[in-house]
C-alpha atoms as a PDB file:
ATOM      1  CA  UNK A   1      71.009  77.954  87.415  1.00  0.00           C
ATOM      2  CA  UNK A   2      69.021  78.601  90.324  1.00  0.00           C
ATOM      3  CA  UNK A   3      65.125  77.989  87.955  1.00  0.00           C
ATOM      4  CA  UNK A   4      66.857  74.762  87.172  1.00  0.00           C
ATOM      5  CA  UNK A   5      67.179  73.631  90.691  1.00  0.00           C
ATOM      6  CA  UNK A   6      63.478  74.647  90.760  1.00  0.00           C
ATOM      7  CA  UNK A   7      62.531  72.395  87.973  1.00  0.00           C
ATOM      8  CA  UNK A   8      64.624  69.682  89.660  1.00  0.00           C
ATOM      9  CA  UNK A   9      62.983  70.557  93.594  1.00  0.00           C
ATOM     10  CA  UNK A  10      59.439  70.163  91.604  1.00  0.00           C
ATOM     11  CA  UNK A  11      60.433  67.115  89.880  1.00  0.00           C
ATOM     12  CA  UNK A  12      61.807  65.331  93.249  1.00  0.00           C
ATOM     13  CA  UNK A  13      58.496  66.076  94.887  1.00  0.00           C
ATOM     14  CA  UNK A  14      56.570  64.326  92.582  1.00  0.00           C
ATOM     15  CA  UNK A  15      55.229  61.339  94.632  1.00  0.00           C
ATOM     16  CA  UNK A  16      54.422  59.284  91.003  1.00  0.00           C
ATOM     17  CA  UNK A  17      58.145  59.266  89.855  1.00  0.00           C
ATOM     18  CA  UNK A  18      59.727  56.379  91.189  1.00  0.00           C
ATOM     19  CA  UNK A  19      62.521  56.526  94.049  1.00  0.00           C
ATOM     20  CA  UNK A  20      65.337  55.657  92.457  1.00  0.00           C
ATOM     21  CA  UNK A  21      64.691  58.387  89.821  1.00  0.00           C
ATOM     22  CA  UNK A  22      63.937  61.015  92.478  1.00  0.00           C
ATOM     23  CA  UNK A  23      66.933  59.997  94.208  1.00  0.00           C
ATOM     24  CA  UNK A  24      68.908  60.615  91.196  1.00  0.00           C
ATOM     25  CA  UNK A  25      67.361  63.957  90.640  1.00  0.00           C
ATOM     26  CA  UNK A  26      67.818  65.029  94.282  1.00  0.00           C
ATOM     27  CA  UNK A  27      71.993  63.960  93.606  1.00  0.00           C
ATOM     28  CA  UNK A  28      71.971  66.035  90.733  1.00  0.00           C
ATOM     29  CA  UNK A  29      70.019  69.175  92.422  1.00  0.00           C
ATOM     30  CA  UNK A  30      72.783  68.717  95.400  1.00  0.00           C
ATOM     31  CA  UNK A  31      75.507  68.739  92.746  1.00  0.00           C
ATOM     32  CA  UNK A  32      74.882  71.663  91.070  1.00  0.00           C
ATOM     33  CA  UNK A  33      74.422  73.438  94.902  1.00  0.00           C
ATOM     34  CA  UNK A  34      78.207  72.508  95.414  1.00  0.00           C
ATOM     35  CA  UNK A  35      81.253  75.009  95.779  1.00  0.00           C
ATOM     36  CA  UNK A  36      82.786  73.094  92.437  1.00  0.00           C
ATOM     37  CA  UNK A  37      83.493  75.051  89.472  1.00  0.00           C
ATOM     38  CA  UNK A  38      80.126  75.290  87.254  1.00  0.00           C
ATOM     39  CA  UNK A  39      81.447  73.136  84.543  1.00  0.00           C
ATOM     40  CA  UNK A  40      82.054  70.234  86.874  1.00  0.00           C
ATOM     41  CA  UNK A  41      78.827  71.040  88.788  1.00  0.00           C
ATOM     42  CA  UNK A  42      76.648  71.146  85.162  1.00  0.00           C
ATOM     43  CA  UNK A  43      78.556  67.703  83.846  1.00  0.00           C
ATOM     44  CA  UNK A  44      78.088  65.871  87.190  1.00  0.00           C
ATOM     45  CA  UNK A  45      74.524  66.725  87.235  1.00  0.00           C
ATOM     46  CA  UNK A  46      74.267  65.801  83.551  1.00  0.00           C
ATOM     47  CA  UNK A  47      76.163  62.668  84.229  1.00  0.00           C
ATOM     48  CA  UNK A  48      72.976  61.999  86.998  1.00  0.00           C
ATOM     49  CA  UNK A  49      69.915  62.645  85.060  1.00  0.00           C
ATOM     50  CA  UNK A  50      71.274  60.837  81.874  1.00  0.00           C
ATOM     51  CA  UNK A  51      71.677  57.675  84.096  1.00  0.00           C
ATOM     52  CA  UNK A  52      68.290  57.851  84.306  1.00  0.00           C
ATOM     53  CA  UNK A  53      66.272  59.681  81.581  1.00  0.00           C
ATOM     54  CA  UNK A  54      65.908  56.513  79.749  1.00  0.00           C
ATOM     55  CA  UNK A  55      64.203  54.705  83.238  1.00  0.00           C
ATOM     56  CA  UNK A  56      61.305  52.562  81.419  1.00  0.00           C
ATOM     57  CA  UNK A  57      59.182  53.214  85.034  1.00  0.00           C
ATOM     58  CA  UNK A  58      59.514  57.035  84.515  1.00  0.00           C
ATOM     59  CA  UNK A  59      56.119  58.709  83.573  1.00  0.00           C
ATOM     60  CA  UNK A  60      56.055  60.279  80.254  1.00  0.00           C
ATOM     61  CA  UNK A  61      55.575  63.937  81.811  1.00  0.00           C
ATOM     62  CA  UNK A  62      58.570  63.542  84.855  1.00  0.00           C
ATOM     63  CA  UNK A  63      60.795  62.169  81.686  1.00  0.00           C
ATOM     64  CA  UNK A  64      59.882  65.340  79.454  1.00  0.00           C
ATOM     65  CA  UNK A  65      60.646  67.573  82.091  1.00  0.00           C
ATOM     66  CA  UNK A  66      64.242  65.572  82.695  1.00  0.00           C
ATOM     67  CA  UNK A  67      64.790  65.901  79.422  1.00  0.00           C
ATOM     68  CA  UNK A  68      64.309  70.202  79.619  1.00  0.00           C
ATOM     69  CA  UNK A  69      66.374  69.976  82.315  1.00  0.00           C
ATOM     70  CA  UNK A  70      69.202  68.348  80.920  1.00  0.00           C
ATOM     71  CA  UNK A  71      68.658  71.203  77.179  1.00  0.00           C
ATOM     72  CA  UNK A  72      69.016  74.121  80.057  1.00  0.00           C
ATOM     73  CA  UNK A  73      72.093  72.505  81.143  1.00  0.00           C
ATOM     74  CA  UNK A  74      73.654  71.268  77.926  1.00  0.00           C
ATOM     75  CA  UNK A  75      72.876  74.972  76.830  1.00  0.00           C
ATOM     76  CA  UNK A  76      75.010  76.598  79.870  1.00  0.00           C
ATOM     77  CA  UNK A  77      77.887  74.280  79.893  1.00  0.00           C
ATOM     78  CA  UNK A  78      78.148  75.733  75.631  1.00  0.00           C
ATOM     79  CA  UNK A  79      78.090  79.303  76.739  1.00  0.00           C
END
């Protein structure tokens, strides 16, 4: 859990992502920080980055990382 809050922290400070997406990621980072149980921490942060995976202003390389994130996720919440 704690090298996908890394990949999210690395995202986030990427000054060439947009905002709104960093914003998301930095929700979803926050999220998976929380007390909750993990499965509610992993599907709220999933919920987050799929809201905005699909962002047509995302560069190509902030969206391919996104899109690792949410695999090591989806592959947790199975376990």
């Amino acid at each position: 859990m704690q090298d996908i809050i890394e990949m999210l922290e690395i995202v986030t400070g990427d000054t060439s992502v947009p905002k709104n997406i960093r914003k998301a990621l930095t929700e979803a980072r926050d999220k998976l920080k929380s007390n909750d149980e993990p499965s509610v921490k992993i599907s709220s942060a999933v919920y987050s980055l799929d809201s905005v995976s699909e962002d047509i202003n995302m560069p190509m390389h902030a969206r391919t990382q996104i899109w690792t994130i949410l695999s090591a996720l989806e592959a947790i919440k199975t376990e």
